[in-house]
C-alpha atoms as a PDB file:
ATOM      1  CA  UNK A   1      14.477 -75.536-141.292  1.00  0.00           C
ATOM      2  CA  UNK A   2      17.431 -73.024-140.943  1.00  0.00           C
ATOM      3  CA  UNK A   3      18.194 -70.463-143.682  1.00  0.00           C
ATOM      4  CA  UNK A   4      21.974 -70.264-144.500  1.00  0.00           C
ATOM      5  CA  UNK A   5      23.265 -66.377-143.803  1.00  0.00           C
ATOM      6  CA  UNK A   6      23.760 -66.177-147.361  1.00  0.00           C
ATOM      7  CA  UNK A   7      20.260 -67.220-148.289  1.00  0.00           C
ATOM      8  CA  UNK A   8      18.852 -65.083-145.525  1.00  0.00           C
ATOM      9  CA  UNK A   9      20.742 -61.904-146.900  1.00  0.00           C
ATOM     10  CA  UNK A  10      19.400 -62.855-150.370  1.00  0.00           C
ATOM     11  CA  UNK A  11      15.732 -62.854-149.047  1.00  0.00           C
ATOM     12  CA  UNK A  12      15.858 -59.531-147.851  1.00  0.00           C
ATOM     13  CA  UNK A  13      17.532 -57.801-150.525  1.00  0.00           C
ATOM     14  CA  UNK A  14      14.881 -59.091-152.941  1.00  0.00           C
ATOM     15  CA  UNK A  15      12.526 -58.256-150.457  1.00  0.00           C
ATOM     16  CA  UNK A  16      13.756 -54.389-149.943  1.00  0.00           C
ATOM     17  CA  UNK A  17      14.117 -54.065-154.010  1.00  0.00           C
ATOM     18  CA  UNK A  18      10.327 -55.270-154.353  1.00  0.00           C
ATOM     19  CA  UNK A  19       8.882 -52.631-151.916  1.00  0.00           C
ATOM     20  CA  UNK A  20      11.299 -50.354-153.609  1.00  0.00           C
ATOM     21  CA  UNK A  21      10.253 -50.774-157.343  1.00  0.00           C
ATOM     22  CA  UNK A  22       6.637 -51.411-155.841  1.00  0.00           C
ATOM     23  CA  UNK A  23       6.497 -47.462-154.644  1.00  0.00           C
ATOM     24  CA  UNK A  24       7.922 -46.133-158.106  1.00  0.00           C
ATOM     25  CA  UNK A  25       6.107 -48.218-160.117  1.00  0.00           C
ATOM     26  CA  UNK A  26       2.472 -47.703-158.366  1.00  0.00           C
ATOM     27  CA  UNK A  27       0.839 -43.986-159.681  1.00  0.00           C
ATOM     28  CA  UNK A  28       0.390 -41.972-156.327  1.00  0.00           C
ATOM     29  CA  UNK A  29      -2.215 -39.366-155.891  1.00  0.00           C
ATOM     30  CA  UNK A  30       0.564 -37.512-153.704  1.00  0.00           C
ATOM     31  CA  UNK A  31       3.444 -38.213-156.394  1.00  0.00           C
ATOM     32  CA  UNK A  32       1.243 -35.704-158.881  1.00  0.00           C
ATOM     33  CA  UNK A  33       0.129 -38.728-161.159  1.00  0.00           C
ATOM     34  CA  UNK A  34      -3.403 -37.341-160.644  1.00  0.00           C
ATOM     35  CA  UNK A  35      -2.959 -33.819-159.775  1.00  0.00           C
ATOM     36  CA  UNK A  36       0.050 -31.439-159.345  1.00  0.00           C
ATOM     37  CA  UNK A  37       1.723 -31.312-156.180  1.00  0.00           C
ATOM     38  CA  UNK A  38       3.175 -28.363-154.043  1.00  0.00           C
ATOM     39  CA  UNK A  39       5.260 -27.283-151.006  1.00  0.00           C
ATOM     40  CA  UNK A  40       3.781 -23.858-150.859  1.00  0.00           C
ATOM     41  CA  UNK A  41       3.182 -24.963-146.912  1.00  0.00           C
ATOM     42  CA  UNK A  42       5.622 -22.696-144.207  1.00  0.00           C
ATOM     43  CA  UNK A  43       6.955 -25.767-142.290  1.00  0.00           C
ATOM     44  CA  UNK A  44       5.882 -24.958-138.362  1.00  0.00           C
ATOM     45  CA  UNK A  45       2.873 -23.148-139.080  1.00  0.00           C
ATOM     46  CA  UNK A  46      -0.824 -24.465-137.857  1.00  0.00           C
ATOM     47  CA  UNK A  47      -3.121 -23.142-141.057  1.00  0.00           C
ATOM     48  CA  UNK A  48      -2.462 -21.421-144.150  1.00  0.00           C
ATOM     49  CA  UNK A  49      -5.177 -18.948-146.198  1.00  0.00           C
ATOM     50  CA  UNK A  50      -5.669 -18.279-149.716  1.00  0.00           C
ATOM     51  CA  UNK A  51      -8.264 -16.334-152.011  1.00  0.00           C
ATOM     52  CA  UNK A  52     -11.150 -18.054-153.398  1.00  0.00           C
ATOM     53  CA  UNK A  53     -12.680 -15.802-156.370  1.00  0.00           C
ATOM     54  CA  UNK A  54     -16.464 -15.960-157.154  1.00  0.00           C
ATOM     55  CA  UNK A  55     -17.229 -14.055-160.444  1.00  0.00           C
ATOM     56  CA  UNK A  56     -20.588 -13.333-161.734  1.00  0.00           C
ATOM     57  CA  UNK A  57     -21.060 -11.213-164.700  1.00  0.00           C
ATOM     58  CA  UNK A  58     -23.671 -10.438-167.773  1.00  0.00           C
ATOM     59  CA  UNK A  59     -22.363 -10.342-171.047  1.00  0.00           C
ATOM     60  CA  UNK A  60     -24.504  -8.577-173.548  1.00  0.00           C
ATOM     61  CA  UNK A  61     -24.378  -8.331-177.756  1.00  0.00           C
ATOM     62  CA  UNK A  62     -23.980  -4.630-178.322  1.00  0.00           C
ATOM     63  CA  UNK A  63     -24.468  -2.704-181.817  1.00  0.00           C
ATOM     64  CA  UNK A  64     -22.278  -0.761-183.466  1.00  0.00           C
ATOM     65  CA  UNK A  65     -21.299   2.496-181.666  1.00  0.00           C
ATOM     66  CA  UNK A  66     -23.512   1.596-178.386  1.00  0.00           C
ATOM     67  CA  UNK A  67     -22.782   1.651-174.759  1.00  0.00           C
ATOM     68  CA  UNK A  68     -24.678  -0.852-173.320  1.00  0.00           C
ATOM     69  CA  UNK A  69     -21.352  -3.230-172.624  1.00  0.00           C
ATOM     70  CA  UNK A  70     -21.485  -6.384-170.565  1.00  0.00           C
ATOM     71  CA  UNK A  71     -20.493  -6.012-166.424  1.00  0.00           C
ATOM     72  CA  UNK A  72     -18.715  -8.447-164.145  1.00  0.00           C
ATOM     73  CA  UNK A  73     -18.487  -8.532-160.683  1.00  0.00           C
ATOM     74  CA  UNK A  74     -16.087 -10.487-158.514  1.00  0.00           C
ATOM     75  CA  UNK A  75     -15.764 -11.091-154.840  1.00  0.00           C
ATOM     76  CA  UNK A  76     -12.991 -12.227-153.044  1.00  0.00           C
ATOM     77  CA  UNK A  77     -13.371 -14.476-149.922  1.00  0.00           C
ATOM     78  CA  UNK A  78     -10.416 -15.906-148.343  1.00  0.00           C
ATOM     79  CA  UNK A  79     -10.590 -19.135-146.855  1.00  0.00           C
ATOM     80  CA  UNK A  80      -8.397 -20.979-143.905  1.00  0.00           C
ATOM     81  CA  UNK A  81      -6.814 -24.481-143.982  1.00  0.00           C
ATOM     82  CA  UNK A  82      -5.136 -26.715-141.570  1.00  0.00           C
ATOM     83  CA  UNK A  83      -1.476 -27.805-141.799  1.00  0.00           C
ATOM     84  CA  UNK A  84      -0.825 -31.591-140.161  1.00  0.00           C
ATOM     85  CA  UNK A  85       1.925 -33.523-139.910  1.00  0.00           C
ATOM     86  CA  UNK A  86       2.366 -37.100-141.039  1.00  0.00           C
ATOM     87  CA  UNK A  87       4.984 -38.674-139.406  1.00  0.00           C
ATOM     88  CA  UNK A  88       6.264 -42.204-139.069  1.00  0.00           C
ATOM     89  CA  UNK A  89       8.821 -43.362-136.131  1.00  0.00           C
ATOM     90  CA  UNK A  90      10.246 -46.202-135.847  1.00  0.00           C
ATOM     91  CA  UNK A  91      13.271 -47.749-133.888  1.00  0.00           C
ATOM     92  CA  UNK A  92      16.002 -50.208-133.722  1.00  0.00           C
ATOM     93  CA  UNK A  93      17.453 -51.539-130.565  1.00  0.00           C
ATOM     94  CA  UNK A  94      20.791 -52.782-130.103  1.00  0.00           C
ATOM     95  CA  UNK A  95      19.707 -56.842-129.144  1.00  0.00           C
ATOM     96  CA  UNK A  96      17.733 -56.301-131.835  1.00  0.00           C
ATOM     97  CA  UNK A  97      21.082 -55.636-134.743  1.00  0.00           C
ATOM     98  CA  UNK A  98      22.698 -57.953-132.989  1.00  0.00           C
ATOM     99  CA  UNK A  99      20.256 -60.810-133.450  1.00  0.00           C
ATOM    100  CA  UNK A 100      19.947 -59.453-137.140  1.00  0.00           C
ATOM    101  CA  UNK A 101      24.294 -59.799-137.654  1.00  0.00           C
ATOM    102  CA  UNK A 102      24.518 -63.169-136.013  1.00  0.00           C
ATOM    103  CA  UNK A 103      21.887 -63.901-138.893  1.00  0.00           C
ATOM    104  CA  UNK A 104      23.643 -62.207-141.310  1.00  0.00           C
ATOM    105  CA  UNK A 105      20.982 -60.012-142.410  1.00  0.00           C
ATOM    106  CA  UNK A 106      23.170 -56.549-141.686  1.00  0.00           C
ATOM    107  CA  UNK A 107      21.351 -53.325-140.685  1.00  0.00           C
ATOM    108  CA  UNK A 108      17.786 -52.942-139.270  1.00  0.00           C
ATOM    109  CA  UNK A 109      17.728 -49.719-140.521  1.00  0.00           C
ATOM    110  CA  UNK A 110      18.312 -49.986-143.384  1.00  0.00           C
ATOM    111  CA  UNK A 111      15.634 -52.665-144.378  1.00  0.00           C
ATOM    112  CA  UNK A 112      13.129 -49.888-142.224  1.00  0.00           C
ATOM    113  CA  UNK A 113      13.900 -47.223-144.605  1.00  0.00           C
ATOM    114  CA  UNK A 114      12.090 -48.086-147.692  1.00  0.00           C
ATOM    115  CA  UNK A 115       9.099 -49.949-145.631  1.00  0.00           C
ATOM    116  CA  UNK A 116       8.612 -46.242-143.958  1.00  0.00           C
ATOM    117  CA  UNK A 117       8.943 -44.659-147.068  1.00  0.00           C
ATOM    118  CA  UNK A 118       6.196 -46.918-148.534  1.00  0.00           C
ATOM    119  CA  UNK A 119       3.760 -46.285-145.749  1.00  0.00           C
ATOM    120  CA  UNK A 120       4.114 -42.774-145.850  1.00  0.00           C
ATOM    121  CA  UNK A 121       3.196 -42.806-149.737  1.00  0.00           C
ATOM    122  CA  UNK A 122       0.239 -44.711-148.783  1.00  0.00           C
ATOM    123  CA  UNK A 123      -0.346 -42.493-146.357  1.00  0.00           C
ATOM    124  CA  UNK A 124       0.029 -39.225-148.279  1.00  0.00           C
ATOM    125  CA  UNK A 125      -1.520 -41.357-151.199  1.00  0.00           C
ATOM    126  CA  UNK A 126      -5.041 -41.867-148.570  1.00  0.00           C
ATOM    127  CA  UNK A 127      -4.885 -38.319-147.282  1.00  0.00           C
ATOM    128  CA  UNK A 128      -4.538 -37.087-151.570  1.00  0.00           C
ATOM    129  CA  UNK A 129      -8.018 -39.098-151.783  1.00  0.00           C
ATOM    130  CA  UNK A 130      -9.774 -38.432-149.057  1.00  0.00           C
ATOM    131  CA  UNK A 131      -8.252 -35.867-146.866  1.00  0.00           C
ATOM    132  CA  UNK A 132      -8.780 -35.992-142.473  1.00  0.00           C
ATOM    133  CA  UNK A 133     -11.909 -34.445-142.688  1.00  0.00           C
ATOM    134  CA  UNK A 134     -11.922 -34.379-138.656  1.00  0.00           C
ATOM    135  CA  UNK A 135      -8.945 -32.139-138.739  1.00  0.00           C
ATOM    136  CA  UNK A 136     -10.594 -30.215-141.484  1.00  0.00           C
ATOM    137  CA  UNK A 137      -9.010 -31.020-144.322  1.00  0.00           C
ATOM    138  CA  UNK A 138     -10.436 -32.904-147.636  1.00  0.00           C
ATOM    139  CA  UNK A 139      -9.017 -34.644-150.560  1.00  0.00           C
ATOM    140  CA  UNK A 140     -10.007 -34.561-153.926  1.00  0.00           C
ATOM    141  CA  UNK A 141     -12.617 -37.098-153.586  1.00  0.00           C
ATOM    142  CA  UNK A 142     -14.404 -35.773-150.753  1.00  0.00           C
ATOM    143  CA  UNK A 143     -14.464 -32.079-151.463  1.00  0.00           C
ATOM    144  CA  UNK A 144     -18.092 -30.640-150.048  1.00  0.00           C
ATOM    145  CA  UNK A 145     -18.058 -28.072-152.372  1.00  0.00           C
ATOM    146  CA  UNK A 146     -18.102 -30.093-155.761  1.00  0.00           C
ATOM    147  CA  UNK A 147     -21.393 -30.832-157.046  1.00  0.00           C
ATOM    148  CA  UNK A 148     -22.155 -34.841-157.799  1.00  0.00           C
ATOM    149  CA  UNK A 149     -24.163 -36.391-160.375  1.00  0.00           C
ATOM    150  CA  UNK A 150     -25.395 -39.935-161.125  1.00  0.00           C
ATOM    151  CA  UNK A 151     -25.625 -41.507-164.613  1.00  0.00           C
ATOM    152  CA  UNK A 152     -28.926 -42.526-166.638  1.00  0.00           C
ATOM    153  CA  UNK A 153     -30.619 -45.247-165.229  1.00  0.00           C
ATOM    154  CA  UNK A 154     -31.456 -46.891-168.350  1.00  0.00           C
ATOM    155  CA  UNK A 155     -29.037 -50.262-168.103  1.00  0.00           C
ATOM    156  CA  UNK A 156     -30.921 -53.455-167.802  1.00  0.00           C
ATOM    157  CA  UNK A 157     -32.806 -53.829-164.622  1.00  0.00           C
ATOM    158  CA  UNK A 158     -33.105 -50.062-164.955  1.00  0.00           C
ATOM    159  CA  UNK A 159     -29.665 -49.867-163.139  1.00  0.00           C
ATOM    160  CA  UNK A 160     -27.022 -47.295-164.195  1.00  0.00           C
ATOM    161  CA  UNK A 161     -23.924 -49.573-164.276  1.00  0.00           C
ATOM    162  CA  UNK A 162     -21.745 -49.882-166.671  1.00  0.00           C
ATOM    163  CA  UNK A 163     -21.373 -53.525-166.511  1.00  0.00           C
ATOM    164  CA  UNK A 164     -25.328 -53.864-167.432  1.00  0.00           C
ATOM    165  CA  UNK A 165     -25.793 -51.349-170.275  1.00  0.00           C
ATOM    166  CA  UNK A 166     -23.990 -51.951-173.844  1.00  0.00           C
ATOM    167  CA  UNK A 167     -20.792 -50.873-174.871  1.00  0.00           C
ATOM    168  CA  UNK A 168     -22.892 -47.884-177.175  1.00  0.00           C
ATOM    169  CA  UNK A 169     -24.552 -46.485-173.998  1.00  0.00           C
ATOM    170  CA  UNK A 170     -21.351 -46.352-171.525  1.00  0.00           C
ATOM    171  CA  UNK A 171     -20.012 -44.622-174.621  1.00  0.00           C
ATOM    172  CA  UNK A 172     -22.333 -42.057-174.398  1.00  0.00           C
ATOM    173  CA  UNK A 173     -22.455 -41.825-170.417  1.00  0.00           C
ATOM    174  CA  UNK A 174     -18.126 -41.532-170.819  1.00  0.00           C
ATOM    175  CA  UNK A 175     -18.749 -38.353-173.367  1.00  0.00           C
ATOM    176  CA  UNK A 176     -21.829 -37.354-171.173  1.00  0.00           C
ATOM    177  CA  UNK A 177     -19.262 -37.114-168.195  1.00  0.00           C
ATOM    178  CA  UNK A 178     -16.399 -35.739-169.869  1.00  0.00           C
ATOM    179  CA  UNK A 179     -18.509 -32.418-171.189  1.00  0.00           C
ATOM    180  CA  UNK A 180     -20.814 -31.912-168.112  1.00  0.00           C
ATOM    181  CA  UNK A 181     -18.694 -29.653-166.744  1.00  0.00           C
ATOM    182  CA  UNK A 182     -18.391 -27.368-169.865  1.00  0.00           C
ATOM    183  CA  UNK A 183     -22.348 -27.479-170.171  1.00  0.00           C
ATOM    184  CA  UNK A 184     -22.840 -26.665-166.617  1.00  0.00           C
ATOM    185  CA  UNK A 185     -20.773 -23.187-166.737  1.00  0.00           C
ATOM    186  CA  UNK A 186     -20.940 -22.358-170.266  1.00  0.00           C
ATOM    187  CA  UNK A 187     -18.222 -23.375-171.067  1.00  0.00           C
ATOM    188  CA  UNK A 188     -15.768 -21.141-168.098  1.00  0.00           C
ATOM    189  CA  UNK A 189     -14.583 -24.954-167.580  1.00  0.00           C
ATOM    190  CA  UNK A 190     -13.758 -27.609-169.564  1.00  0.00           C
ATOM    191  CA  UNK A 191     -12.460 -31.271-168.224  1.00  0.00           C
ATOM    192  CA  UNK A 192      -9.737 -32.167-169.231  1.00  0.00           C
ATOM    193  CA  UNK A 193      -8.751 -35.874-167.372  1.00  0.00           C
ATOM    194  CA  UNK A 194     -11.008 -38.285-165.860  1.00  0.00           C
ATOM    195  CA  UNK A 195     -10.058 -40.430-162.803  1.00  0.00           C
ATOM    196  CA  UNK A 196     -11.606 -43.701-162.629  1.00  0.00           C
ATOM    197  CA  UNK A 197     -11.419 -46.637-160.352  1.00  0.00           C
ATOM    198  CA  UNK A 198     -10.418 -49.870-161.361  1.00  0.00           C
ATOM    199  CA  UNK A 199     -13.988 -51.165-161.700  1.00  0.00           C
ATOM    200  CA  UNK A 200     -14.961 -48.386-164.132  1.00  0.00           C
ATOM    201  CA  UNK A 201     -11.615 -48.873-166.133  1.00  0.00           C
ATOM    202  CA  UNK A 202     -11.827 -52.712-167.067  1.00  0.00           C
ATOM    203  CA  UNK A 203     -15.118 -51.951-168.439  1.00  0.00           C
ATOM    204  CA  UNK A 204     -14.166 -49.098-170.873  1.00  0.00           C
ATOM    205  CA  UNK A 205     -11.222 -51.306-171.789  1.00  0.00           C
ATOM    206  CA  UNK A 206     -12.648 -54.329-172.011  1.00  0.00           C
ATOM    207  CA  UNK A 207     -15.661 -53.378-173.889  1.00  0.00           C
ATOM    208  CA  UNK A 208     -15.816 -52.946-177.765  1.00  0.00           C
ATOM    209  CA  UNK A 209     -18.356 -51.484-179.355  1.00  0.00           C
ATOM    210  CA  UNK A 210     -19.116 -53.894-182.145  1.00  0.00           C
ATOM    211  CA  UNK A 211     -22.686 -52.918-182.449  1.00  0.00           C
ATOM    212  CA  UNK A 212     -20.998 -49.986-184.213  1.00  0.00           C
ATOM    213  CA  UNK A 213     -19.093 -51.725-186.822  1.00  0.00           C
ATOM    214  CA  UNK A 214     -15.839 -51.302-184.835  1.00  0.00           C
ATOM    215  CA  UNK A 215     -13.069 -53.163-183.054  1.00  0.00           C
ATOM    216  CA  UNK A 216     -12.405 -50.373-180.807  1.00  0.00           C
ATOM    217  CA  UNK A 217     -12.790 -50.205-177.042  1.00  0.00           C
ATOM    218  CA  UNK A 218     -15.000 -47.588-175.460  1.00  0.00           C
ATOM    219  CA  UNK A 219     -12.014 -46.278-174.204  1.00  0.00           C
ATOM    220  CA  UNK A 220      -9.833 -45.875-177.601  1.00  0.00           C
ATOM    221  CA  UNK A 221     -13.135 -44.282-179.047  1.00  0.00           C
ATOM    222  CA  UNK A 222     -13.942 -42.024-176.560  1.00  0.00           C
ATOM    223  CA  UNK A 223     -10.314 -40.619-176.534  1.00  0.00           C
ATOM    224  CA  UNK A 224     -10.846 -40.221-179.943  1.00  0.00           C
ATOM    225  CA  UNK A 225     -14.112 -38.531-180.154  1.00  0.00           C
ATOM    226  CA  UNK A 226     -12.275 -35.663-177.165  1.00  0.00           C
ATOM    227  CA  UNK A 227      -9.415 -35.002-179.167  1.00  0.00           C
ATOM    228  CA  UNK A 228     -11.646 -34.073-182.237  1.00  0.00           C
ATOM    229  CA  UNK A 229     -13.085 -31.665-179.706  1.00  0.00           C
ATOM    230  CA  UNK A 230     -10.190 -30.802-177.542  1.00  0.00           C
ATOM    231  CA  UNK A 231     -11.683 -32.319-174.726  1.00  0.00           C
ATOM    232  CA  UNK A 232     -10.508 -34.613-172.242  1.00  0.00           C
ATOM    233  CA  UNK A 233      -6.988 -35.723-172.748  1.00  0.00           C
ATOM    234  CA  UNK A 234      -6.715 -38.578-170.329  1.00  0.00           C
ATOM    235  CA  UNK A 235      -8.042 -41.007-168.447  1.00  0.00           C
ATOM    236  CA  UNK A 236      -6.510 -42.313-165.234  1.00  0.00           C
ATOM    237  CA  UNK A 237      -6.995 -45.375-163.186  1.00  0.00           C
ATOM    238  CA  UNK A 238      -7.334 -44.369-160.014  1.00  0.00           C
ATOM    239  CA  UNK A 239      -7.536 -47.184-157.107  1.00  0.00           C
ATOM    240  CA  UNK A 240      -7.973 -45.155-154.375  1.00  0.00           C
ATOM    241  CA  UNK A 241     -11.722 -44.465-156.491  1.00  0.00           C
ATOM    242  CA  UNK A 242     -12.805 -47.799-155.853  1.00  0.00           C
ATOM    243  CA  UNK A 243     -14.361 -46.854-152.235  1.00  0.00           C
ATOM    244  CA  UNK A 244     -14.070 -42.976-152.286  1.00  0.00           C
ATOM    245  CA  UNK A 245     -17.580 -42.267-152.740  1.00  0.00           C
ATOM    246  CA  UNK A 246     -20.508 -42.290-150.729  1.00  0.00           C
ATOM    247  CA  UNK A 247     -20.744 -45.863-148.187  1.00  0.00           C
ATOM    248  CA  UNK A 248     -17.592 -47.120-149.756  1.00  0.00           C
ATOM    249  CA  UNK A 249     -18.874 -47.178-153.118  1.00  0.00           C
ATOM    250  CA  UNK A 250     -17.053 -46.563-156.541  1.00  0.00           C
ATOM    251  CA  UNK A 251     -16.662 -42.749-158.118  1.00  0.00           C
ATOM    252  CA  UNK A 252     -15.226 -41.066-161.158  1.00  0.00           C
ATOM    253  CA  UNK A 253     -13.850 -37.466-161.049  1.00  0.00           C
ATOM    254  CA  UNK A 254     -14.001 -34.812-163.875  1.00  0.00           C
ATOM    255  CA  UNK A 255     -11.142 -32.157-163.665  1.00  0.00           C
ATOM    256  CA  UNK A 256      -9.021 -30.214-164.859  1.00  0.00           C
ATOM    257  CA  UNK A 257      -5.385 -30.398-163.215  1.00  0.00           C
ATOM    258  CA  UNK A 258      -4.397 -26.959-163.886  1.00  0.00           C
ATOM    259  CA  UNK A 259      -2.442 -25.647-160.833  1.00  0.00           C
ATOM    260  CA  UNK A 260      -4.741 -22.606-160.115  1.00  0.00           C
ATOM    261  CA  UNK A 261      -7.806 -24.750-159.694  1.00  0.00           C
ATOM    262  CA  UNK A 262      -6.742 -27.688-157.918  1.00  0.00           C
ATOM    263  CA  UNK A 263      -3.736 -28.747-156.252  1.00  0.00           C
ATOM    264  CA  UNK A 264      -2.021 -30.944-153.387  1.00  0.00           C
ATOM    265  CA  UNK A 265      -0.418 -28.561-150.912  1.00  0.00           C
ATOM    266  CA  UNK A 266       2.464 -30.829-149.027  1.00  0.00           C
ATOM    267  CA  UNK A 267       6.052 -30.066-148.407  1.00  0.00           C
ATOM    268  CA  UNK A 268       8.516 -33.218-149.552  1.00  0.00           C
ATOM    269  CA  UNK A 269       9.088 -35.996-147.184  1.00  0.00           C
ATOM    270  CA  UNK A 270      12.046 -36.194-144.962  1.00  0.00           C
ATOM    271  CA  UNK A 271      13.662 -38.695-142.885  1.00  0.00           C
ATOM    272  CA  UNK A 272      15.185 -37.716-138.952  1.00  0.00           C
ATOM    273  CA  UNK A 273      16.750 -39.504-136.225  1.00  0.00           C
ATOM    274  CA  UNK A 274      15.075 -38.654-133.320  1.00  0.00           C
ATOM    275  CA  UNK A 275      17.829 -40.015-130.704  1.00  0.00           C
ATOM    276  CA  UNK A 276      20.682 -42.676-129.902  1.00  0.00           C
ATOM    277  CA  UNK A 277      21.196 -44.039-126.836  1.00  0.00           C
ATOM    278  CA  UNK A 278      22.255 -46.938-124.941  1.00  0.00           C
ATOM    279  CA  UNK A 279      18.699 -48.811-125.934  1.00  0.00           C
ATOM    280  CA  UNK A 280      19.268 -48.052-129.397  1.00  0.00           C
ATOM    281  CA  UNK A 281      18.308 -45.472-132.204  1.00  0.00           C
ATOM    282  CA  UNK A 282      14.796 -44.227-132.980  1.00  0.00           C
ATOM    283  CA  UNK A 283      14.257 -42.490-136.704  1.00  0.00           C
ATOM    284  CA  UNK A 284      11.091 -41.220-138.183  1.00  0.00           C
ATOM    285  CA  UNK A 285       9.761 -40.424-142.040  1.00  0.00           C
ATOM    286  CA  UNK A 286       7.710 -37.435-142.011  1.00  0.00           C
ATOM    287  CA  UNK A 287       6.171 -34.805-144.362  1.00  0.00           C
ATOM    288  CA  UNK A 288       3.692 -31.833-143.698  1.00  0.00           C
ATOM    289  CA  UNK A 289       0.403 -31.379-145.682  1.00  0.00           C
ATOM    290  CA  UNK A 290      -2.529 -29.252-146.291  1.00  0.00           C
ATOM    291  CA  UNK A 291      -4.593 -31.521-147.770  1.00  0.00           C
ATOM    292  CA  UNK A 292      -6.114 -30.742-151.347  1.00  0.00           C
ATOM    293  CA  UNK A 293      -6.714 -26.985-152.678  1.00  0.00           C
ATOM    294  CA  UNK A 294      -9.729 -27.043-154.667  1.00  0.00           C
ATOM    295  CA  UNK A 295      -9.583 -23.050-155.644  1.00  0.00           C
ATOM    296  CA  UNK A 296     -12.134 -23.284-158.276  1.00  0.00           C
ATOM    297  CA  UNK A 297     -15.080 -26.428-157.368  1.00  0.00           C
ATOM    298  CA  UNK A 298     -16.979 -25.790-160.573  1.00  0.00           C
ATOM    299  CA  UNK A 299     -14.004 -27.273-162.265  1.00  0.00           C
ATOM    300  CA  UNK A 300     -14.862 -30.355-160.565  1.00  0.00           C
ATOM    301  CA  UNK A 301     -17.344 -32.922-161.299  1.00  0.00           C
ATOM    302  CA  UNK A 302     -17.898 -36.804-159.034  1.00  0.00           C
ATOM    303  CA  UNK A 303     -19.915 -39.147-160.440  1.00  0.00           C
ATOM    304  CA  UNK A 304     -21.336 -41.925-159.169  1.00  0.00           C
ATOM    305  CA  UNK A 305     -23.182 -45.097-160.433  1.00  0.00           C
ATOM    306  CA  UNK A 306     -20.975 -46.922-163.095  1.00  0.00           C
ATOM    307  CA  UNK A 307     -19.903 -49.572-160.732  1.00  0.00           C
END
């Protein structure tokens, strides 16, 4: 059946507003919903390099009037990064805008604008997770240097998910996870948000730990229990989580977002026409990136196993 010009133009305007509120209402990785985002990157240039410090030290209780103070060392290594560019053409020819204004649709390109700018979120949003490690570069989920752990096995069936253990014990893992990183370097780090795919986050929402004479999730109580300890702050869902770790399988970062230890180095996205001719016009959506900057790994923490 034919759709009326009217109709047609209709169609497309609700469907341009939906991809449109879709990309501002979804919580990209690259959008610094997760971690903080930068354009420290020199547009043009191949790598960038930047300091990583690696401090050891001895601290020592000292009586009154003595000498024998702690010592700290520090070495500096610098390190070397890739810079690629994502970019996104696409074109409009002019049988095609004709076609489109005998429907009654109006412009091509603008209808290609906000689909480009969607794909290169999810693009920006894949390379925030997981990085191009063929290029060299890594994303926050894939990061070789961060250490990875794997809950208790104690859940029935002697599995570690949280879907078979009770609401009590994925309690415990959750505060387990959120001060690992403190135990494991004395305290020089503390966690301060957890990331968590979808999976992981219906069952600490879901979940209410009755057993303990509460209507409380696992969630509301664990934020509680943090803040009593300035601990972690937040927890995020995270989708890109749900197949991040290793095989495609589910994983939860500790972190803390702080700027200095971990960061998204990409410059802001920009739109270009590439050419007009007698064929038609050709534009592209494009951004540069350096992938994730994990200065300090021991601020980092994946787990794996709750899903």
């Amino acid at each position: 059946m034919a759709v009326a010009p009217y109709i047609q133009r209709q169609i497309e305007q609700i469907t341009s507003e939906a991809v449109i509120q879709k990309r501002v209402e979804r919580k990209f990785i690259g959008a610094g919903s997760l971690i903080t985002g930068g354009s420290d990157l020199q547009v043009g240039a191949k790598y960038y390099t930047f300091p990583v410090f690696n401090v050891q030290g001895r601290a020592a209780l000292i009586a009154n009037n003595a000498f024998d103070v702690g010592s700290v060392d520090a070495f500096v290594s610098e390190r070397t990064q890739n810079i690629e560019l994502l970019y996104i053409p696409w074109s409009v020819n002019f049988t095609e805008q004709e076609h489109a204004n005998f429907a009654g649709i109006g412009s091509i390109q603008g209808y290609s604008i906000p689909i480009a700018i969607e794909a290169m979120y999810n693009r920006i949003d894949e390379m925030g997770y997981v990085g191009e490690p063929t290029v060299g570069l890594y994303g926050l989920a894939n990061n070789p240097n961060v250490a990875t752990v794997t809950l208790p096995n104690d859940g029935t069936g002697a599995t570690t998910e949280f879907a078979n253990k009770t609401p009590e014990q994925v309690l415990r893992d959750m505060n387990s996870i959120a001060n690992a990183t403190s135990r494991s370097t004395l305290h020089a780090y503390n966690t301060k948000l957890l990331a968590v795919p979808p999976s992981v986050w219906d069952q600490i929402v879901n979940r209410i730990l009755s057993a303990s004479g509460t209507t409380q999730s696992v969630l509301t109580t664990f934020l509680q229990n943090q803040e009593q300890m300035d601990g972690t702050t937040k927890v995020h869902i995270a989708p890109g989580l749900e197949w991040a770790g290793v095989g495609g399988t589910p994983l939860i970062i500790a972190y803390n977002d702080r700027p200095d230890y971990v960061k998204y180095l990409k410059t802001g996205m920009k739109r270009r026409p590439l050419h007009q001719n007698v064929e038609g016009t050709k534009s592209a959506m494009y951004c540069y990136t350096g992938g994730i900057l994990i200065k300090q790994p021991l601020s980092l923490l994946y787990i794996t196993g709750a899903s």
